[in-house]
N, C-alpha and C. Protein backbone atom coordinates (compact mmCIF):
# COMPACT_ATOMS: atom_id res chain seq x y z
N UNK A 1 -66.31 38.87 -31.22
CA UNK A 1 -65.53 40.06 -31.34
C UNK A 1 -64.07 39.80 -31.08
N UNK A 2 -63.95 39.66 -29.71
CA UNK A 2 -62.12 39.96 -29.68
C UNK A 2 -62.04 38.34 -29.83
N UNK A 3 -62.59 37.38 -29.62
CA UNK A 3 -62.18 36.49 -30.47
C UNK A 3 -61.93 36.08 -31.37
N UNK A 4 -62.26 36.62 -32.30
CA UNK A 4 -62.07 36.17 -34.05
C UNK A 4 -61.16 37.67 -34.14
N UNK A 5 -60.41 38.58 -33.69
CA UNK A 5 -59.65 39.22 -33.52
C UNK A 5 -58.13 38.87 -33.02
N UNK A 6 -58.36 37.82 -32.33
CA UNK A 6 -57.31 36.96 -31.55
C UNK A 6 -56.76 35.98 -32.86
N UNK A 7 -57.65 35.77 -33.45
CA UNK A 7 -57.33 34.63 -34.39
C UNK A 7 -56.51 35.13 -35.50
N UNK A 8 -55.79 36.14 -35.34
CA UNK A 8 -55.01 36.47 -36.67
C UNK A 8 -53.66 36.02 -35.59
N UNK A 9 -53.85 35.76 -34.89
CA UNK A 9 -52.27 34.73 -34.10
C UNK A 9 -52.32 33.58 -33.88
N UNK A 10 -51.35 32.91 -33.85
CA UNK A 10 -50.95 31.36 -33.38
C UNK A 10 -52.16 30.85 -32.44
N UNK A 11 -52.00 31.62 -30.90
CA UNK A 11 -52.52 31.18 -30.13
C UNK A 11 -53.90 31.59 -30.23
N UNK A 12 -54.05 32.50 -30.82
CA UNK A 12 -56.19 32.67 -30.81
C UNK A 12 -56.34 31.55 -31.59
N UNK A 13 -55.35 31.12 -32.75
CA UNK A 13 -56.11 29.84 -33.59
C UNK A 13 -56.35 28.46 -32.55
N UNK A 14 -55.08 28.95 -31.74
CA UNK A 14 -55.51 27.16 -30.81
C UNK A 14 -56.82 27.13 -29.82
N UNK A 15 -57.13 28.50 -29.71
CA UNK A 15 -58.00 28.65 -28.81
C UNK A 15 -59.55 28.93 -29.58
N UNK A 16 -59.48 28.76 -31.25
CA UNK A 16 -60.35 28.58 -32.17
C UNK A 16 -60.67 26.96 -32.11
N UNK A 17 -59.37 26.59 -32.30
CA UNK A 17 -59.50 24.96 -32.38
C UNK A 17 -60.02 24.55 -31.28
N UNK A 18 -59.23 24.63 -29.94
CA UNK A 18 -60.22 24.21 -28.75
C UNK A 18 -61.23 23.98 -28.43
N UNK A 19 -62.22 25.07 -29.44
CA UNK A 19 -63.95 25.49 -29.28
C UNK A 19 -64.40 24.66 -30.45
N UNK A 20 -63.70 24.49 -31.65
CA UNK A 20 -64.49 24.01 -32.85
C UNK A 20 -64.92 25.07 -33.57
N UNK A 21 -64.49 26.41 -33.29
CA UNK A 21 -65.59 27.75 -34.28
C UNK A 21 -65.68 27.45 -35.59
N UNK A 22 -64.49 27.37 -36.05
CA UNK A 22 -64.37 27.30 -37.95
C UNK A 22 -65.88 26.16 -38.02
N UNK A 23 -65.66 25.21 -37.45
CA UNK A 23 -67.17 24.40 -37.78
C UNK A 23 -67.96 24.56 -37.78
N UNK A 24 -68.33 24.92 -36.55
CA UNK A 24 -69.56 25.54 -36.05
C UNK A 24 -70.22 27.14 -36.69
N UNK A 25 -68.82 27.68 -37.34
CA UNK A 25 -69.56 28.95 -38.28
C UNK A 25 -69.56 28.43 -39.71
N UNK A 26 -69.03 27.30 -40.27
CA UNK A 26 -69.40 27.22 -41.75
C UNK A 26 -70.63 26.70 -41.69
N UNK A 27 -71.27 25.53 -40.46
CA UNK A 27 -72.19 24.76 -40.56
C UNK A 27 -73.76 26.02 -40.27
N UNK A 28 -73.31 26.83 -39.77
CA UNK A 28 -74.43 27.96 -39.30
C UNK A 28 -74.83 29.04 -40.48
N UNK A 29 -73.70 29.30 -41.46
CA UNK A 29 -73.21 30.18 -42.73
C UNK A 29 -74.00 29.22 -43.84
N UNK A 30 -74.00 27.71 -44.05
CA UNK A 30 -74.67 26.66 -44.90
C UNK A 30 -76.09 26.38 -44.47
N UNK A 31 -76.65 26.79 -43.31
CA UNK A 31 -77.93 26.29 -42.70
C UNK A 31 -79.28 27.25 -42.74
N UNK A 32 -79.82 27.18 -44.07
CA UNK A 32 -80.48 28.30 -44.68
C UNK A 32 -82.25 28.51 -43.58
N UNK A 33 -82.29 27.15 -42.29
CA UNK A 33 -83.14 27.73 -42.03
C UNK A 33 -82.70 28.54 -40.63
N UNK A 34 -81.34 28.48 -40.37
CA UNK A 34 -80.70 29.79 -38.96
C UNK A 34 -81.11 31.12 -39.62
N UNK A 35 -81.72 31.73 -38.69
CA UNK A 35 -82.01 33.33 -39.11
C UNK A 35 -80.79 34.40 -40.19
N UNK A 36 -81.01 34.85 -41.16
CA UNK A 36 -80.27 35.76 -41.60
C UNK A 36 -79.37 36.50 -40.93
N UNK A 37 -79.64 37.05 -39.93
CA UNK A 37 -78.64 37.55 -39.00
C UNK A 37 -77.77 36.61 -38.66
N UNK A 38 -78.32 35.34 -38.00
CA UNK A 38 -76.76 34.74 -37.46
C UNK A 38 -76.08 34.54 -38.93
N UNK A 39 -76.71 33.95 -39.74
CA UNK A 39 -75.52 33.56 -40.66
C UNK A 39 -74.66 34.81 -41.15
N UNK A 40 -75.26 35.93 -41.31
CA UNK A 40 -74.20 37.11 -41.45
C UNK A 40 -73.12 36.87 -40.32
N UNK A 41 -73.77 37.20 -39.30
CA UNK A 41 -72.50 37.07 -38.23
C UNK A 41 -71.59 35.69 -38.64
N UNK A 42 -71.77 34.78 -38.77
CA UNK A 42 -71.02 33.59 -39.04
C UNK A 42 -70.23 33.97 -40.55
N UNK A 43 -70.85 34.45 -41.35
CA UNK A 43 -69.61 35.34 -42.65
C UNK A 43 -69.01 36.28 -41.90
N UNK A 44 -69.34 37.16 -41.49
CA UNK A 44 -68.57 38.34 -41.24
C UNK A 44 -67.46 37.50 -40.12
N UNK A 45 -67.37 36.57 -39.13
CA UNK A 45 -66.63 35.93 -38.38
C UNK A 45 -65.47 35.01 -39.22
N UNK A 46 -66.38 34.24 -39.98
CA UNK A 46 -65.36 33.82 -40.72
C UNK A 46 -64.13 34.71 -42.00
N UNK A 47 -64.94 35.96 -42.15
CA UNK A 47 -64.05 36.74 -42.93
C UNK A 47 -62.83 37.03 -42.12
N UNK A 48 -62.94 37.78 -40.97
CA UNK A 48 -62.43 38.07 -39.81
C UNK A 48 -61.09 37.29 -39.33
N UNK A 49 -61.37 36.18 -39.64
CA UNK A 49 -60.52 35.12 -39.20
C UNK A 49 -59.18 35.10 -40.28
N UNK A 50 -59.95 34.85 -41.78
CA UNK A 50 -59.34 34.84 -43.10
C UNK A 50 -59.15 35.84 -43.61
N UNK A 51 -59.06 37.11 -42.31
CA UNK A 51 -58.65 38.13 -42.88
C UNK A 51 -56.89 38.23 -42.79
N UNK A 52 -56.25 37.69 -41.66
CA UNK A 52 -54.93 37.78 -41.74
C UNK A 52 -54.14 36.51 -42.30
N UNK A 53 -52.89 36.33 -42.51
CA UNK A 53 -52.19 34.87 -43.48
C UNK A 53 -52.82 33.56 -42.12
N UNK A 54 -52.15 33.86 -41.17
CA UNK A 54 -52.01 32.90 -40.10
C UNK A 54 -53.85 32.58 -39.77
N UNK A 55 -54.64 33.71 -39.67
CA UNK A 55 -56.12 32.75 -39.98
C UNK A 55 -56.47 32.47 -41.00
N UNK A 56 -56.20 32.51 -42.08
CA UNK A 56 -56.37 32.12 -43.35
C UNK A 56 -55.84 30.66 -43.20
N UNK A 57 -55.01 30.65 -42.77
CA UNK A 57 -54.21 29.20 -42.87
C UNK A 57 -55.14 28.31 -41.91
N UNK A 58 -54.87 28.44 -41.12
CA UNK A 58 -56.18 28.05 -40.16
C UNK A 58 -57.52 27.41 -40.76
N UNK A 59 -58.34 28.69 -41.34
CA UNK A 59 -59.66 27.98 -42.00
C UNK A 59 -59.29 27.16 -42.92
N UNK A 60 -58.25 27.02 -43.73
CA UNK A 60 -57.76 26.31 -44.47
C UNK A 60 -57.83 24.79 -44.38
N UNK A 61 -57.05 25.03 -43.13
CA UNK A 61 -56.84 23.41 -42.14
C UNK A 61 -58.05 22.49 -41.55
N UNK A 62 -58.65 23.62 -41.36
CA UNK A 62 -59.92 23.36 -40.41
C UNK A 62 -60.90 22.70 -41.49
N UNK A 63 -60.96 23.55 -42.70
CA UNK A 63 -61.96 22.88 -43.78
C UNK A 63 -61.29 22.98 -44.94
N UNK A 64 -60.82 22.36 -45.78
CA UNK A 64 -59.84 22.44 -47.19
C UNK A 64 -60.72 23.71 -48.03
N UNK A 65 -62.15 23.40 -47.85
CA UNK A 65 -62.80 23.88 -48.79
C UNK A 65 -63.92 25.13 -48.55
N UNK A 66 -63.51 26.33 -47.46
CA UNK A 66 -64.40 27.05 -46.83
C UNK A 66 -64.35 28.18 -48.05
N UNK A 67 -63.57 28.37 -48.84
CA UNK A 67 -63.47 29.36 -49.91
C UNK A 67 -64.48 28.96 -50.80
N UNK A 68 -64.73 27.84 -51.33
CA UNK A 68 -65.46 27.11 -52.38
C UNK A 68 -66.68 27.21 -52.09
N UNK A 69 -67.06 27.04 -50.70
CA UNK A 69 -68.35 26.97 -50.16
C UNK A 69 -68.89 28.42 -49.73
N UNK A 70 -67.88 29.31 -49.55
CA UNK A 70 -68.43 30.24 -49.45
C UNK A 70 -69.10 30.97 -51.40
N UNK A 71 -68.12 30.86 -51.74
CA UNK A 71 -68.11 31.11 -53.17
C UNK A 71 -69.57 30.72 -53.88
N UNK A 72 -70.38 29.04 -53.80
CA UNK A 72 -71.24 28.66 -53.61
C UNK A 72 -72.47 29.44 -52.64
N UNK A 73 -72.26 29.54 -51.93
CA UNK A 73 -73.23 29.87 -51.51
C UNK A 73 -73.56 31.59 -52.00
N UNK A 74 -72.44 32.50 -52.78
CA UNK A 74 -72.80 33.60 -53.38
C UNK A 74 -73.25 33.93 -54.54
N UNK A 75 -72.89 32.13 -55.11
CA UNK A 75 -74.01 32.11 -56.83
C UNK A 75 -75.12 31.44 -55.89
N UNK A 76 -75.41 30.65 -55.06
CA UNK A 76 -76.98 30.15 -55.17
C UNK A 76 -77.59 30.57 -53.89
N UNK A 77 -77.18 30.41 -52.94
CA UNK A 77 -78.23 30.97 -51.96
C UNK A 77 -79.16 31.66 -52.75
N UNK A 78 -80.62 31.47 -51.64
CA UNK A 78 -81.69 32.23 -51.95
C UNK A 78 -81.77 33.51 -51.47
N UNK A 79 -81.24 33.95 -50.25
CA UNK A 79 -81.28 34.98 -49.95
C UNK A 79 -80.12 35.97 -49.97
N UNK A 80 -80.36 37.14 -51.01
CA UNK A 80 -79.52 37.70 -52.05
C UNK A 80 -78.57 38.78 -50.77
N UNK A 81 -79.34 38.92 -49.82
CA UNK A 81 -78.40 39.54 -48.51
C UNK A 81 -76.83 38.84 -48.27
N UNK A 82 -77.63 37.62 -47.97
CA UNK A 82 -76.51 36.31 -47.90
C UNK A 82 -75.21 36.55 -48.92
N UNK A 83 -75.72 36.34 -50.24
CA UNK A 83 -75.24 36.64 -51.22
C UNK A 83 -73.87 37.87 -51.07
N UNK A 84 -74.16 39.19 -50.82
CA UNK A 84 -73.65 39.93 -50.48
C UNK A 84 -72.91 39.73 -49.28
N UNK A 85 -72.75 39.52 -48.53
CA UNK A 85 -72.21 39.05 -47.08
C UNK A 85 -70.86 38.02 -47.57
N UNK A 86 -71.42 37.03 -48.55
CA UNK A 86 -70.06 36.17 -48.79
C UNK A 86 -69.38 36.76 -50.04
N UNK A 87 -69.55 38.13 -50.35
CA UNK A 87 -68.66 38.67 -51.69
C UNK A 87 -67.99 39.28 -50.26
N UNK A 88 -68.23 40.05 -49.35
CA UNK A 88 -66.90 40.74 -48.27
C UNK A 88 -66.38 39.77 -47.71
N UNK A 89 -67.01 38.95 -47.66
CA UNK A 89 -66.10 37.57 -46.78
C UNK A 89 -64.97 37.97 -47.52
N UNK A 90 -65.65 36.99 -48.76
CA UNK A 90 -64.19 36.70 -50.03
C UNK A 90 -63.31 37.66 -50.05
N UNK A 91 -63.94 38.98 -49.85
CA UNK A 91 -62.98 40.26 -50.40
C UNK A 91 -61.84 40.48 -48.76
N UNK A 92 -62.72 40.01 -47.60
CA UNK A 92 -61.86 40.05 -46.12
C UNK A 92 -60.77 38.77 -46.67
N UNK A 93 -60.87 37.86 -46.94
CA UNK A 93 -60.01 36.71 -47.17
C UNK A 93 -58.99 37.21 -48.14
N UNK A 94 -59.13 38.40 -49.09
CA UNK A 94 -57.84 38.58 -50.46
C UNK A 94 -57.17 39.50 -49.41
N UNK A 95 -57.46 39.54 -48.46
CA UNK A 95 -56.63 41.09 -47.68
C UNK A 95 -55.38 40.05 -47.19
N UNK A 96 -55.66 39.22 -46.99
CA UNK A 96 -54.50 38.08 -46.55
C UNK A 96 -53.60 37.87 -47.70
N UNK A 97 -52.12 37.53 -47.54
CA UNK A 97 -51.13 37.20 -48.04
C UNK A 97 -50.88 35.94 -48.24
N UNK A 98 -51.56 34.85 -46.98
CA UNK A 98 -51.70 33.63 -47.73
C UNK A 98 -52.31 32.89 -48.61
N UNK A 99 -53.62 34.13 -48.93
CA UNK A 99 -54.60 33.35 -49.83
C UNK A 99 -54.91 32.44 -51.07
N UNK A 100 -54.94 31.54 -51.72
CA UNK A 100 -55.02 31.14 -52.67
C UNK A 100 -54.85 31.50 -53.79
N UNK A 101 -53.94 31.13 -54.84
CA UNK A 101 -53.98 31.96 -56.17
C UNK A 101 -55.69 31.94 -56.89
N UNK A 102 -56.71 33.48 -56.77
CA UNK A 102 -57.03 33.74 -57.34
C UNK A 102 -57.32 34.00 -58.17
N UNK A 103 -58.12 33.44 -59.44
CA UNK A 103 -57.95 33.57 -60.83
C UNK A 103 -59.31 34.86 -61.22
N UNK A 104 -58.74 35.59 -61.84
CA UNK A 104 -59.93 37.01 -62.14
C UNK A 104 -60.07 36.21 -63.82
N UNK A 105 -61.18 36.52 -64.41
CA UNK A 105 -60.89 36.38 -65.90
C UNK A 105 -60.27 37.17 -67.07
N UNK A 106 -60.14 38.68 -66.63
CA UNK A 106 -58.59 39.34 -66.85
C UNK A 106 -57.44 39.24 -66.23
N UNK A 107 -57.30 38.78 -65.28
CA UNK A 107 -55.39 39.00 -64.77
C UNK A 107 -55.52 38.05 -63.66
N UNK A 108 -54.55 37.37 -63.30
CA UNK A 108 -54.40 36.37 -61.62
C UNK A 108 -53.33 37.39 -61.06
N UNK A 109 -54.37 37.39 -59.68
CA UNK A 109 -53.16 37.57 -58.57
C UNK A 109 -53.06 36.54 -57.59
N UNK A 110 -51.39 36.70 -57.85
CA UNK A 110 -50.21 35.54 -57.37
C UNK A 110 -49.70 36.22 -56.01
N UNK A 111 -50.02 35.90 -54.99
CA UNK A 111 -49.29 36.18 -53.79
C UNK A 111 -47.92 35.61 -53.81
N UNK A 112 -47.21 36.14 -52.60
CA UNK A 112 -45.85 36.11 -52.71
C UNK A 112 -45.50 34.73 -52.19
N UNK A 113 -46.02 34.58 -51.35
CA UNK A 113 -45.15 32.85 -50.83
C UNK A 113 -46.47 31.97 -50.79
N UNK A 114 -47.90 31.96 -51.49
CA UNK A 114 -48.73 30.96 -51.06
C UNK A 114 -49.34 30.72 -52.58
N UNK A 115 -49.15 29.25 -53.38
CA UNK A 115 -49.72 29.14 -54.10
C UNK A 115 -50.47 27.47 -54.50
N UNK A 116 -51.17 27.03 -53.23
CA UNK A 116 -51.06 25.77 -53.20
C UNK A 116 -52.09 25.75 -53.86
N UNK A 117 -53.14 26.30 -54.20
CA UNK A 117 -54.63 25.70 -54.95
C UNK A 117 -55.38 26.95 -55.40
N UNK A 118 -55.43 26.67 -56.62
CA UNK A 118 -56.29 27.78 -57.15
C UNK A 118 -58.07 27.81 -57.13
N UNK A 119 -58.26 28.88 -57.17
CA UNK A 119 -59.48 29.33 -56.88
C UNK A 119 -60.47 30.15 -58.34
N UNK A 120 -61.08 29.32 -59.00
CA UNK A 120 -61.51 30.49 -60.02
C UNK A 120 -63.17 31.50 -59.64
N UNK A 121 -62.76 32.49 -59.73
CA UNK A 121 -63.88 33.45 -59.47
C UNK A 121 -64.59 33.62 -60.48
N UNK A 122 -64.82 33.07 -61.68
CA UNK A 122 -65.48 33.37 -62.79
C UNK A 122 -66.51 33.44 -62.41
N UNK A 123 -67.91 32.19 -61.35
CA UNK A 123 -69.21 32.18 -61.86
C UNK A 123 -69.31 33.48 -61.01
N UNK A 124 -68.68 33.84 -59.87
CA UNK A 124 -69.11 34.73 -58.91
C UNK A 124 -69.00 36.36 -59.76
N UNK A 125 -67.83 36.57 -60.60
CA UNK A 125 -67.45 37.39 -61.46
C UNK A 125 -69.01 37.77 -62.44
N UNK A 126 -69.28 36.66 -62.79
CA UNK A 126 -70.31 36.56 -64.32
C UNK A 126 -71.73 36.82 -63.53
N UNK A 127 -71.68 36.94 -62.11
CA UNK A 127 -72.93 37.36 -61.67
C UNK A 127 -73.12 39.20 -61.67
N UNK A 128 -72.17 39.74 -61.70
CA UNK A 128 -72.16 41.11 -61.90
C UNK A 128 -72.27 41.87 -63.10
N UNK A 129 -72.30 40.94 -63.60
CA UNK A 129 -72.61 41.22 -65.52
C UNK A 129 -73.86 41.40 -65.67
């Protein structure tokens, strides 16, 4: 709770880093035999985090690739709960200003000062079809 609340500042991130969380919640979020519940909690934590620029940047650092994997795990996971859990992640992570240029397959949105690596949402997009 007020930890991954803390983490939209400087110092909750050092005190993220200190503990190892970003790891310890992607590896719990990827580990399909941890109960459904924790791994929600481990999305909804990690959304949380990547909900403001400065934790966004953070999970960033921590894992180059926690967007991708979350993304992954919302075309294949087996359990379609799961599934749902990492579309609000994703959608807690666009609330941020640092986020990745997002590619929609009608229109990209381009944030204002962050455009280091793009992200395409198509397969996740083509699942709602």
């Amino acid at each position: 709770g007020r930890l991954f609340h803390d983490a939209k500042t400087p110092k909750g991130c050092e005190m993220l880093n200190a503990q190892s969380v970003v790891n310890q919640l992607v590896e719990t979020v990827e580990d399909s035999s941890i109960p459904s519940n924790k791994r929600h909690e481990a999305l909804w934590a990690l959304g949380n985090i990547g909900s403001s620029a400065v934790g966004f940047q953070h999970l960033s650092f921590k894992d180059p690739n926690v967007t991708q994997r979350i993304i992954r795990l919302a075309s294949y996971d087996d359990n379609l709960s799961i599934r749902g859990s990492c579309f609000c992640t994703l959608g807690m992570f666009s609330r941020s200003s640092k986020t990745a240029l997002w590619k929609f397959p009608r229109f990209t949105i381009a944030p204002q000062s962050y455009s280091e690596q793009a992200c395409d949402l198509g397969p996740i997009l083509s699942l709602l079809d």
